[in-house]
C-alpha atoms as a PDB file:
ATOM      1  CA  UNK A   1      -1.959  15.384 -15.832  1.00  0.00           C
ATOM      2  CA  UNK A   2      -4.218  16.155 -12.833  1.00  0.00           C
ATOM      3  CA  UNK A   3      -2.675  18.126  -9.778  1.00  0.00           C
ATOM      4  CA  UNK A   4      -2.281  15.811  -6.731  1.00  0.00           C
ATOM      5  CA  UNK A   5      -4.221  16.779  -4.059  1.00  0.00           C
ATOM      6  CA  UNK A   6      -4.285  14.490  -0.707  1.00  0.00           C
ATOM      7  CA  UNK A   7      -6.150  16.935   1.072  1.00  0.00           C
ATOM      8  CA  UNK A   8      -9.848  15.582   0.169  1.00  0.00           C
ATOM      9  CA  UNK A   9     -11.057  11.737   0.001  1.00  0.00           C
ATOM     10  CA  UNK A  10     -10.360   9.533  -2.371  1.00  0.00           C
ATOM     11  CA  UNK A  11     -12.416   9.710  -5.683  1.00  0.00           C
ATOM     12  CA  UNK A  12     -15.332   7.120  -6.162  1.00  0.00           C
ATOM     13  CA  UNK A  13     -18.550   5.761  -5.050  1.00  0.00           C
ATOM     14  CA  UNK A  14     -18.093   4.240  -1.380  1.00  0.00           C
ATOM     15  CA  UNK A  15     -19.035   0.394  -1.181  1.00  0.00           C
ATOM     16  CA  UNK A  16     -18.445  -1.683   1.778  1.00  0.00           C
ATOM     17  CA  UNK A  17     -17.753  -5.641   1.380  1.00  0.00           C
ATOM     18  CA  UNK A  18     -17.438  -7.928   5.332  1.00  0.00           C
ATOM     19  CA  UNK A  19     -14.378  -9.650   5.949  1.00  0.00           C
ATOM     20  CA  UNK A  20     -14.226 -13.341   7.080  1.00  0.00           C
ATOM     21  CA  UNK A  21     -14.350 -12.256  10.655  1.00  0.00           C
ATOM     22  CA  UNK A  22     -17.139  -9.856  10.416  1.00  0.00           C
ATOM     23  CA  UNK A  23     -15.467  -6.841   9.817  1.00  0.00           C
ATOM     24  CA  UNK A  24     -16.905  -3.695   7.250  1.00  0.00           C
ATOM     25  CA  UNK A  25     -14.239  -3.271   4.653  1.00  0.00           C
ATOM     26  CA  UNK A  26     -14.419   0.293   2.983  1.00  0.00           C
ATOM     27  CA  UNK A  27     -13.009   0.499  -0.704  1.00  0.00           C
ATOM     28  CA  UNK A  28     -14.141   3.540  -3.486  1.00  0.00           C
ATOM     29  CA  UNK A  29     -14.220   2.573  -7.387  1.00  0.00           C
ATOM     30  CA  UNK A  30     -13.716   4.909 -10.206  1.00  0.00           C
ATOM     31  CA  UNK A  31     -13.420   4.629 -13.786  1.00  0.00           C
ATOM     32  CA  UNK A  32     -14.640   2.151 -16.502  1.00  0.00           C
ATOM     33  CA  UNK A  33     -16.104  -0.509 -14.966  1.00  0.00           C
ATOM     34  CA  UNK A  34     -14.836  -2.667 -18.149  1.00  0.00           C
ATOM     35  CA  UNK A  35     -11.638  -1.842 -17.956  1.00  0.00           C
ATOM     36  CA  UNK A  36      -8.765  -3.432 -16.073  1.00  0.00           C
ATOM     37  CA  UNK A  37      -9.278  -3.140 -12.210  1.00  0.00           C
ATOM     38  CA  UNK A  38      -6.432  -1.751 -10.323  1.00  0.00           C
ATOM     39  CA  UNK A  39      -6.783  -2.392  -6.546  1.00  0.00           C
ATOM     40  CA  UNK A  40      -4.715  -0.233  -4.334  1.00  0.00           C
ATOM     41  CA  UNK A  41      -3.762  -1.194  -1.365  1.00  0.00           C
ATOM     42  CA  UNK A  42      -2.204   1.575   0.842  1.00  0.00           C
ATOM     43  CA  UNK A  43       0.695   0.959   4.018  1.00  0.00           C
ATOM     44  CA  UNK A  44       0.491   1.531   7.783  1.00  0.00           C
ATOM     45  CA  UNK A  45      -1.650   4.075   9.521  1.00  0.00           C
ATOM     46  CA  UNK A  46      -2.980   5.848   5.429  1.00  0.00           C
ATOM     47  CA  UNK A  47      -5.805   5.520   3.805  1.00  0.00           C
ATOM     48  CA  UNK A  48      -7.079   5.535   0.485  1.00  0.00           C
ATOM     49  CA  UNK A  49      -7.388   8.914   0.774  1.00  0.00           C
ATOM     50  CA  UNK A  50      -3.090   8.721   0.453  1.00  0.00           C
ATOM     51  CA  UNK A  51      -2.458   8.781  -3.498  1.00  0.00           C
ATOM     52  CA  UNK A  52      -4.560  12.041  -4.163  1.00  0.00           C
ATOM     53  CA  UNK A  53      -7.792  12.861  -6.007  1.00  0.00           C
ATOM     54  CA  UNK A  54      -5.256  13.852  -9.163  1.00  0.00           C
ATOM     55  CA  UNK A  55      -3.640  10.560  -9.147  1.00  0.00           C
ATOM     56  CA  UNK A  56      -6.825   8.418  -8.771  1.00  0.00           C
ATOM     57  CA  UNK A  57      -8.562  10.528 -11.608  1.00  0.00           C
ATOM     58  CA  UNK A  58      -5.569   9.824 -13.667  1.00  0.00           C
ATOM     59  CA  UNK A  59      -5.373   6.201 -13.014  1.00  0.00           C
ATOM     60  CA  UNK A  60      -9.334   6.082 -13.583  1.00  0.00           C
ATOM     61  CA  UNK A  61      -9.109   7.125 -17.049  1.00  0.00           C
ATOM     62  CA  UNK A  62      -7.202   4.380 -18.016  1.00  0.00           C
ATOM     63  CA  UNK A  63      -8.281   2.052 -15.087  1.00  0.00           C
ATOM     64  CA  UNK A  64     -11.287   0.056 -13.196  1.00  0.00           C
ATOM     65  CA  UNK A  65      -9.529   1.850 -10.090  1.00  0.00           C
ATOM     66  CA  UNK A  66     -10.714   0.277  -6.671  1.00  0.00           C
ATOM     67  CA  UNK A  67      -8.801   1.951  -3.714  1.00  0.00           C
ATOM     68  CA  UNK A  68      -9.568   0.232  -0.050  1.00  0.00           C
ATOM     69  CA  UNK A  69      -8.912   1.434   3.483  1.00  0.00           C
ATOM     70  CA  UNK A  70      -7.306  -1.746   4.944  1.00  0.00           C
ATOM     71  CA  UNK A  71      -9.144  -2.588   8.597  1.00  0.00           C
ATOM     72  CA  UNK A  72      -8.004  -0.202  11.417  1.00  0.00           C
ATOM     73  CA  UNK A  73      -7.451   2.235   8.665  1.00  0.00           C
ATOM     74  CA  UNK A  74      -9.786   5.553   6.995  1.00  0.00           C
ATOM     75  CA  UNK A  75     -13.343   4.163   6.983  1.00  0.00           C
ATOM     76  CA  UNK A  76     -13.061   0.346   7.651  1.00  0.00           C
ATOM     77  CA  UNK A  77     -14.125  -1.144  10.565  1.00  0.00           C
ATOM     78  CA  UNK A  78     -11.023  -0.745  13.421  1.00  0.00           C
ATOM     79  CA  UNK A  79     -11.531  -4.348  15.589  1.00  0.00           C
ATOM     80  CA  UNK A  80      -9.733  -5.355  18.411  1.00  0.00           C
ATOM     81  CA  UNK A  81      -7.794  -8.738  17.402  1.00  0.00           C
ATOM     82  CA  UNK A  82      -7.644 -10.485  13.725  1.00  0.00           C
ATOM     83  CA  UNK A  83      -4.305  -7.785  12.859  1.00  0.00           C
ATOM     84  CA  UNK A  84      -1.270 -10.732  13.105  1.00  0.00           C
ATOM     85  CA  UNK A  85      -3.644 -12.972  10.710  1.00  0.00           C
ATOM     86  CA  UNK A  86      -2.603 -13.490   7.459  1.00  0.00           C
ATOM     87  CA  UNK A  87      -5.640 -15.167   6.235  1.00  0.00           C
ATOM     88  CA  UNK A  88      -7.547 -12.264   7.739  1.00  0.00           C
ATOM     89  CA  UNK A  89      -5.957  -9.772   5.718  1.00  0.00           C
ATOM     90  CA  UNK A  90      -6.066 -12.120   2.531  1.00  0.00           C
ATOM     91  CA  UNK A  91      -9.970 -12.695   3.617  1.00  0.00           C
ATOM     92  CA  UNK A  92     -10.371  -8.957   3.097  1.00  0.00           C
ATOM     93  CA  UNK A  93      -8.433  -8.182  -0.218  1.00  0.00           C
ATOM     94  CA  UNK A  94     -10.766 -11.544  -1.198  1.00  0.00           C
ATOM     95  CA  UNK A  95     -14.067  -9.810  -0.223  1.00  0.00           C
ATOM     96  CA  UNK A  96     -13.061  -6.577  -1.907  1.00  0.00           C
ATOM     97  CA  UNK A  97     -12.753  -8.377  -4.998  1.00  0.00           C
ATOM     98  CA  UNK A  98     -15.708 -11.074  -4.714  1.00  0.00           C
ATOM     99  CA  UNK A  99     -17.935  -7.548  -3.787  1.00  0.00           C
ATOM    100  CA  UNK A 100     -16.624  -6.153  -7.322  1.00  0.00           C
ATOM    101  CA  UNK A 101     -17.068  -9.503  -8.927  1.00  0.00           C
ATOM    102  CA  UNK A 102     -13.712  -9.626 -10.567  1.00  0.00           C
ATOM    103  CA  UNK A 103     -12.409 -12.876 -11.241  1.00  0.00           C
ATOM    104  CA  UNK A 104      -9.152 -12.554 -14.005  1.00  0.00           C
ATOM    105  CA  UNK A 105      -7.013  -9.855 -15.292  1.00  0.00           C
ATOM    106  CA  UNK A 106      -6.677  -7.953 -12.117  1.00  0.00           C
ATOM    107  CA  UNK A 107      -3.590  -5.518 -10.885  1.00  0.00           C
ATOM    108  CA  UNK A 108      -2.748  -5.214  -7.441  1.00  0.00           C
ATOM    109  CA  UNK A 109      -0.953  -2.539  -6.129  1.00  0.00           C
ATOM    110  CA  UNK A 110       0.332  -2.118  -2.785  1.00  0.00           C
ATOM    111  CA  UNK A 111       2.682   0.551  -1.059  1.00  0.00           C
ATOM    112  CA  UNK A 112       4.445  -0.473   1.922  1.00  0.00           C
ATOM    113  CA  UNK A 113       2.321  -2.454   4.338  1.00  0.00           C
ATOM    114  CA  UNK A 114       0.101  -2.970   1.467  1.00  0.00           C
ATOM    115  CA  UNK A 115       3.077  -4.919  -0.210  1.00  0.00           C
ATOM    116  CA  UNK A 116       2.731  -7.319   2.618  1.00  0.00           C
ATOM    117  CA  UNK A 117      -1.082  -7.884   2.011  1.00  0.00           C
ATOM    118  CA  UNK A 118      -0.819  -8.919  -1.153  1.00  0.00           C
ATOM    119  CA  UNK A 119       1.419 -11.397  -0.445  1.00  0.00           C
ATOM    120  CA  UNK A 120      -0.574 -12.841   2.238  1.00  0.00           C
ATOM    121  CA  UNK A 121      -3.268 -12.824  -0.239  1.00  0.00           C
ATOM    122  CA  UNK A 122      -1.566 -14.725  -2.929  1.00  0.00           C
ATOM    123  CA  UNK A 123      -0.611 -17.178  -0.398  1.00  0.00           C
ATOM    124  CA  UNK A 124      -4.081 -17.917   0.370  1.00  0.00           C
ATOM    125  CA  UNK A 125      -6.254 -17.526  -2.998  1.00  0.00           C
ATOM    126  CA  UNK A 126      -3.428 -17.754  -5.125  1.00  0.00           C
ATOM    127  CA  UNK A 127      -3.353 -15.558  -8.506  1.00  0.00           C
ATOM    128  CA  UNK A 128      -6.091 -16.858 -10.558  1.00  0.00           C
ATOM    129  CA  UNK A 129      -8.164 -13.307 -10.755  1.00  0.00           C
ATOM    130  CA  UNK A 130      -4.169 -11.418 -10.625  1.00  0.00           C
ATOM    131  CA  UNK A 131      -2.284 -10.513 -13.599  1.00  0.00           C
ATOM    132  CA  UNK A 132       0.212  -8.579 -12.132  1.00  0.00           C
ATOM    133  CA  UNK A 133       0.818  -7.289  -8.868  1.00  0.00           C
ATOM    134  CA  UNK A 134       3.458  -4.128  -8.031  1.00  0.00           C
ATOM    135  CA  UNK A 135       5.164  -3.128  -5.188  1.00  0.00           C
ATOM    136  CA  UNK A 136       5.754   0.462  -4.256  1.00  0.00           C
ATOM    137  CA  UNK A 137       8.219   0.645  -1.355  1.00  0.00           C
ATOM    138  CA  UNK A 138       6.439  -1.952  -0.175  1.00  0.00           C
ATOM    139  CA  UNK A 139       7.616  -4.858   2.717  1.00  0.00           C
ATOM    140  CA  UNK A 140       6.981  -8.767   1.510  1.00  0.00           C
ATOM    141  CA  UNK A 141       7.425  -9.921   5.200  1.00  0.00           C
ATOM    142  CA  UNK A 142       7.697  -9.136   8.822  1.00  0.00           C
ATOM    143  CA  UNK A 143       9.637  -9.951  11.368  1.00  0.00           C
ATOM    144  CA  UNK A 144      13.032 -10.084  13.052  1.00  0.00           C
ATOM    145  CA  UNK A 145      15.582 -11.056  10.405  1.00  0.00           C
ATOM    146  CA  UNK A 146      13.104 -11.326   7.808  1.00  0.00           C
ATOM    147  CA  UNK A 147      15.303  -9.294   4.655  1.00  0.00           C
ATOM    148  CA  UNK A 148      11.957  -8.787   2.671  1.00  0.00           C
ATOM    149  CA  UNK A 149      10.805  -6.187   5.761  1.00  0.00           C
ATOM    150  CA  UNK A 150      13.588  -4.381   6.746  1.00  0.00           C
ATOM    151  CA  UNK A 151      12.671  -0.594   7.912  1.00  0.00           C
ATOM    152  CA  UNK A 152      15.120   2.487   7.607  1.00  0.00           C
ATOM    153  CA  UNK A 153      16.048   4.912   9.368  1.00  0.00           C
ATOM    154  CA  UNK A 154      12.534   7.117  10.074  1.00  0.00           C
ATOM    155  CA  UNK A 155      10.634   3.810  10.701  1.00  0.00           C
ATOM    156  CA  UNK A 156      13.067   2.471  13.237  1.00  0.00           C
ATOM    157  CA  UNK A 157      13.011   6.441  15.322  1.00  0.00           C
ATOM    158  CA  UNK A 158       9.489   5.829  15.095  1.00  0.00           C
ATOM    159  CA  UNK A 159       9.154   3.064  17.028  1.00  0.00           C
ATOM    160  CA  UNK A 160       7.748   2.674  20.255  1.00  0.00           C
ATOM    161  CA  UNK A 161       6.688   6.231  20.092  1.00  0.00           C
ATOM    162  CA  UNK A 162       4.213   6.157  17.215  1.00  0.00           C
ATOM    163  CA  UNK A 163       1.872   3.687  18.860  1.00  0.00           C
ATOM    164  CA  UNK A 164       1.946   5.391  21.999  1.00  0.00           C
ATOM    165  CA  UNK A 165      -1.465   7.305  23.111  1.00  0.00           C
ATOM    166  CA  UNK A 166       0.100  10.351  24.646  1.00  0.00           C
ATOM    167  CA  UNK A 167      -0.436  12.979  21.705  1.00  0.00           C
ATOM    168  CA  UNK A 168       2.712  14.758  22.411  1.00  0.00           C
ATOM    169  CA  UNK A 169       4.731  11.627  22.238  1.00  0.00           C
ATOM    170  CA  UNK A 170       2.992   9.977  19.398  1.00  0.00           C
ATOM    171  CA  UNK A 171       3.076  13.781  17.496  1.00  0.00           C
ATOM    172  CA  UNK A 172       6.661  13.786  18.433  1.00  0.00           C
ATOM    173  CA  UNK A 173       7.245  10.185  16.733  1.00  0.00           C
ATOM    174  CA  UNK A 174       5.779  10.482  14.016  1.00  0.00           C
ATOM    175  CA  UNK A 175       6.967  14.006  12.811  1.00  0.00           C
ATOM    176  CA  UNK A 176       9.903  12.742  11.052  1.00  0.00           C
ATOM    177  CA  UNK A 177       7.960   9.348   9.664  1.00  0.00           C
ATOM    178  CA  UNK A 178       5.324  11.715   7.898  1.00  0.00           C
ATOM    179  CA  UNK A 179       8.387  13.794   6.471  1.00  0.00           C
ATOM    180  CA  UNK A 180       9.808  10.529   5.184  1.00  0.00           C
ATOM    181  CA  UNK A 181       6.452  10.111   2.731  1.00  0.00           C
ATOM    182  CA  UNK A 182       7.136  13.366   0.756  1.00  0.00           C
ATOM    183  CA  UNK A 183      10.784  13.922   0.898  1.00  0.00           C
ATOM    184  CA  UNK A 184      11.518  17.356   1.161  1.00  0.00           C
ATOM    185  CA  UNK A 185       8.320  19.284   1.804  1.00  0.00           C
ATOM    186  CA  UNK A 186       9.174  22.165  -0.796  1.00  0.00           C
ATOM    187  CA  UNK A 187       6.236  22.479  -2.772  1.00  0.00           C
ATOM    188  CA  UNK A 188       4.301  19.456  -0.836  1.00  0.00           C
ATOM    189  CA  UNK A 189       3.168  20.911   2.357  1.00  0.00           C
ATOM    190  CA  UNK A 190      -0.772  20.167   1.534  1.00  0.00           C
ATOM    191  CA  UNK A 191       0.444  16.892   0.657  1.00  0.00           C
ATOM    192  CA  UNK A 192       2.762  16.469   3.808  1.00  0.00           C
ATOM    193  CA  UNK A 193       0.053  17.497   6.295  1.00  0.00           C
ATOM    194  CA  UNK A 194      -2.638  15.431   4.637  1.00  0.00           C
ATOM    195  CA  UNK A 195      -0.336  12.476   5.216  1.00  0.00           C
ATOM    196  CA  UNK A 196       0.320  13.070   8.412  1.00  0.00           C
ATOM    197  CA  UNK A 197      -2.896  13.652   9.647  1.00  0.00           C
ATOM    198  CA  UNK A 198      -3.887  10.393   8.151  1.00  0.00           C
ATOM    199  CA  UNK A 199      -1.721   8.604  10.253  1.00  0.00           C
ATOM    200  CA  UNK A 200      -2.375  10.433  13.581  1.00  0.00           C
ATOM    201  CA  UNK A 201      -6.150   9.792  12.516  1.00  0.00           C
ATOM    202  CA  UNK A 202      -5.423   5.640  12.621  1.00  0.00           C
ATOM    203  CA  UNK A 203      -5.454   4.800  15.996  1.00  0.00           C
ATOM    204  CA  UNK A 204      -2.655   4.266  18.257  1.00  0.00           C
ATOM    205  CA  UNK A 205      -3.084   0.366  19.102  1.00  0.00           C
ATOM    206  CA  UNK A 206      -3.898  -0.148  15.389  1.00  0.00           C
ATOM    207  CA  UNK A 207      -0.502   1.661  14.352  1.00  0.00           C
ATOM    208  CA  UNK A 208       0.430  -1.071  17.250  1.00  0.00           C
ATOM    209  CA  UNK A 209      -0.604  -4.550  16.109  1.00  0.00           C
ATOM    210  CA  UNK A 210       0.407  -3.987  12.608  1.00  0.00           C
ATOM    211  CA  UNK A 211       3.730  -4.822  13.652  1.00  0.00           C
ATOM    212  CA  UNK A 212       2.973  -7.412  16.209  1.00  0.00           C
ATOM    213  CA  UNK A 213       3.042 -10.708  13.704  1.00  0.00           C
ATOM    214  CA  UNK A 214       5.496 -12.604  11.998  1.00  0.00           C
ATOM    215  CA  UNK A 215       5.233 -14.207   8.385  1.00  0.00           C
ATOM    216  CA  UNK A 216       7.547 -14.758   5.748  1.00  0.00           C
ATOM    217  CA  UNK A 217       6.710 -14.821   2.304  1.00  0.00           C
ATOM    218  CA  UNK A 218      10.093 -15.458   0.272  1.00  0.00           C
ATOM    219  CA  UNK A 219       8.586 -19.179  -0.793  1.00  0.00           C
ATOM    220  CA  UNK A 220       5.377 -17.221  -2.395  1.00  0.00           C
ATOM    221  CA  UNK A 221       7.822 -14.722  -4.619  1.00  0.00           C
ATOM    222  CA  UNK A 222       9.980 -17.483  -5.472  1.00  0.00           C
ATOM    223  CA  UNK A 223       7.384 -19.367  -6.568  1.00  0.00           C
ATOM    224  CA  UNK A 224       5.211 -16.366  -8.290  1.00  0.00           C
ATOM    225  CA  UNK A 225       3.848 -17.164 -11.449  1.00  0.00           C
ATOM    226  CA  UNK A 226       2.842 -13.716 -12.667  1.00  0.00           C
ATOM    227  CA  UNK A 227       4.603 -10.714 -13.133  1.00  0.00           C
ATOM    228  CA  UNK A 228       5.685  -7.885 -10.778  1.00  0.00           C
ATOM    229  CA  UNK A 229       6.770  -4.550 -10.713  1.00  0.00           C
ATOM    230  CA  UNK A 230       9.450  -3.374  -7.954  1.00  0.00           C
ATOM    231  CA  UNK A 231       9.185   0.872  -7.442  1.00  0.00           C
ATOM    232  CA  UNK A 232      11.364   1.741  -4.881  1.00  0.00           C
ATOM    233  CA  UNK A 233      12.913   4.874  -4.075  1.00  0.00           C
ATOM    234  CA  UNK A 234      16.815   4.405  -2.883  1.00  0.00           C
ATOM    235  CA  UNK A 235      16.705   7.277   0.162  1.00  0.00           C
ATOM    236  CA  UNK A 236      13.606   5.044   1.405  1.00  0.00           C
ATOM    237  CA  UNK A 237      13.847   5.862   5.136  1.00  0.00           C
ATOM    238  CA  UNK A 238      10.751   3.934   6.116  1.00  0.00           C
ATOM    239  CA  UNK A 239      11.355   0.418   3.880  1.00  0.00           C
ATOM    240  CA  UNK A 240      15.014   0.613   3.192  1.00  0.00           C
ATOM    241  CA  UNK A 241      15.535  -0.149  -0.148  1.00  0.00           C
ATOM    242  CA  UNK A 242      17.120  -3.326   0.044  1.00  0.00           C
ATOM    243  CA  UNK A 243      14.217  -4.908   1.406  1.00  0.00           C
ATOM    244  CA  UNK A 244      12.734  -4.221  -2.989  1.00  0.00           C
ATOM    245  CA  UNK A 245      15.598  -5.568  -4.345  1.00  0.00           C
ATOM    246  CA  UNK A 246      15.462  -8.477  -2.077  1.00  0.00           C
ATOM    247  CA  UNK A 247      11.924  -9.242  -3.508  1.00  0.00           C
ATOM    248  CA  UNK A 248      13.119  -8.381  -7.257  1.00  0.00           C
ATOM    249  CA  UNK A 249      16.105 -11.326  -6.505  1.00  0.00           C
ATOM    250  CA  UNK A 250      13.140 -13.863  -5.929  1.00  0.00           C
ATOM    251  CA  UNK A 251      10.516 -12.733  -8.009  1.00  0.00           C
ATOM    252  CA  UNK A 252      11.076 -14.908 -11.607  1.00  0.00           C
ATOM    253  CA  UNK A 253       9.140 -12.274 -13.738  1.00  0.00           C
ATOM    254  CA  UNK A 254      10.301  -8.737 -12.670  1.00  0.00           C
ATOM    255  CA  UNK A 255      10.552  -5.089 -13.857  1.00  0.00           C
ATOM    256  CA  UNK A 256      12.384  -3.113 -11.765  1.00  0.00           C
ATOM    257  CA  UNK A 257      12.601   1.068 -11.169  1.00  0.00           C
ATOM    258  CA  UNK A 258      14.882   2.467  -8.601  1.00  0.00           C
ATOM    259  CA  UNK A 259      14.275   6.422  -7.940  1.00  0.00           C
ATOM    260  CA  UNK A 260      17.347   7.894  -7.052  1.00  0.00           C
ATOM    261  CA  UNK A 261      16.989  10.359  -4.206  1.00  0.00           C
ATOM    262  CA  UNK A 262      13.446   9.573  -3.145  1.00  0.00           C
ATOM    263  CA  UNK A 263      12.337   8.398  -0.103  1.00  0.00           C
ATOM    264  CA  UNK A 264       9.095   6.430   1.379  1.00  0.00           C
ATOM    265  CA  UNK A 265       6.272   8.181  -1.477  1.00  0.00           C
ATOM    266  CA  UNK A 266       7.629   7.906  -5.272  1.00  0.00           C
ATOM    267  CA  UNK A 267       3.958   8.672  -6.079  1.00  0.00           C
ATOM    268  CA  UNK A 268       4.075  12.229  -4.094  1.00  0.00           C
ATOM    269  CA  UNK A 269       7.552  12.918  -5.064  1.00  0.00           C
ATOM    270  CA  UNK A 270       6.370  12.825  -8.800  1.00  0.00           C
ATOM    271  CA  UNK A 271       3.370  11.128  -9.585  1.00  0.00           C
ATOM    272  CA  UNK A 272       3.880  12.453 -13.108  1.00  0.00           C
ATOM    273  CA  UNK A 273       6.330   9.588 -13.301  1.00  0.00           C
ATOM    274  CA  UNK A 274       4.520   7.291 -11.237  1.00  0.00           C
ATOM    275  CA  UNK A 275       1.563   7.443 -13.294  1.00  0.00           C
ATOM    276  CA  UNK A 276       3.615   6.688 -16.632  1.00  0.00           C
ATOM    277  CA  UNK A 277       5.726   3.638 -15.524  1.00  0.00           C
ATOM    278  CA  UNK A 278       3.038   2.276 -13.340  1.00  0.00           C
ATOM    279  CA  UNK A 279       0.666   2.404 -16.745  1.00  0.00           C
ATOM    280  CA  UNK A 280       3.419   1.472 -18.759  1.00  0.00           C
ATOM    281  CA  UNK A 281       3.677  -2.239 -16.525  1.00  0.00           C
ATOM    282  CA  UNK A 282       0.265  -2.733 -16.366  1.00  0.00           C
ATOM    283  CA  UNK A 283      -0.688  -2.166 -20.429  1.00  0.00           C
ATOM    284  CA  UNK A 284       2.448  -4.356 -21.005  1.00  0.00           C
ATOM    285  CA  UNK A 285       0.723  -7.521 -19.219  1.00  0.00           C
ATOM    286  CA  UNK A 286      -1.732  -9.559 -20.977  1.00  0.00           C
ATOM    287  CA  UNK A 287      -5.237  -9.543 -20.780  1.00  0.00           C
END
């Protein structure tokens, strides 16, 4: 398997598709174009730069691989309002796919934040061009209460500090968030400064209005008529854990992996392992 390497951009042709409010969405595809697409959909203040040109390579072999910057994030437009939407952020995943022309059979994957746009996706379009979707630490909803977007420990230190504009504060905030996405840095410093630059590269009131909406989506995964996959790592300090198993409870059709030990990036921590029983889901669905 290829080496991961975070520290240069995403693999792939760069396409741009416009969102329903006017905004350039950035995405790169790689691999067979006839092959299953596999839409990756990174969390808050990453990139698609996040899962590493070894990674996407790997995934591209086997996959019609489409990685997107979400808006405010790497090369998509950063606008001013449209963040507490739900229908904006479904309009985008929407466009992305429309752009690529693919109508059935699709997998989307989305880590953290990313979990939450592909809910508000599904709640919009449905899943008539989704297979599958998986959920990789990922939050299903936001908001005070809401069990499907509960934050641990390095999340909640985070905040207010993260979105502030003072570099020293925001630096100082977000030190022990970036450490959360590789665990312990031993043998993943290229990967733990390429994360962490990514998020001090999103800006501050982005990293902001992320958080400022409220939607729940435990009706949708109740109701979810395709299958899912629930990777979660159980030292999550960003999306506590239980915030996976709460969507695994509703979800009908559900596989479920639990890495002991591992906190906020499974796919940094051993994307050896990621690779396999992310394939392993996604070859099991049908086509």
């Amino acid at each position: 398997m290829n080496k991961p390497d975070t520290s240069t951009p995403a693999a792939g042709p760069v396409r741009q598709t416009t969102g329903i409010d006017g905004a350039n969405i950035v995405y790169r595809v790689s691999g067979d174009p006839d092959a299953r697409p596999l839409v990756l959909l990174h969390g808050w203040a990453q990139s698609s730069a996040c899962w590493g040109e070894g990674l996407l390579a790997d995934l591209a072999e086997r996959y019609r691989v489409v990685a997107v910057d979400l808006r405010g994030h790497g090369y998509s437009d950063a606008p001013t309002t449209g963040y507490a939407d739900s229908k904006i952020w479904a309009g985008d995943v929407e466009a992305v796919l429309a752009a690529e022309s693919i109508t059935a059979d699709a997998v989307l994957l989305g880590w953290s934040y990313g979990g939450l746009v592909i809910c508000d996706y599904l709640a919009e379009h449905g899943s008539g061009a989704v297979a599958g979707i998986v959920l990789v630490g990922a939050i299903t909803s936001i908001g005070r209460g809401e069990a499907g977007g509960r934050v641990g420990t390095a999340m909640r230190a985070a905040i207010p500090g993260a979105m502030a504009e003072e570099p020293r504060v925001a630096i100082k905030a977000l030190g022990s968030f970036g450490h959360a996405l590789t665990g312990p840095t031993e043998g993943k410093g290229t990967e733990a400064q390429a994360l962490f630059g990514l998020t001090l590269s999103t800006r501050p009131r982005v990293r902001a209005a992320l958080f400022d909406r409220a939607v729940g989506h435990d009706d949708l995964l109740r109701s979810l008529d395709i299958p899912a996959f629930v990777l979660h790592g159980t030292e999550d300090t960003v999306v506590d854990v239980s915030a996976g198993r709460h969507a695994a409870e509703l979800i009908p059709a559900v596989v479920e992996s639990y890495w002991e030990g591992v906190d906020h990036g499974p796919f940094v921590a051993d994307p050896e392992r990621f690779f396999v029983e992310v394939s392993e889901f996604v070859d099991g669905l049908s086509v």
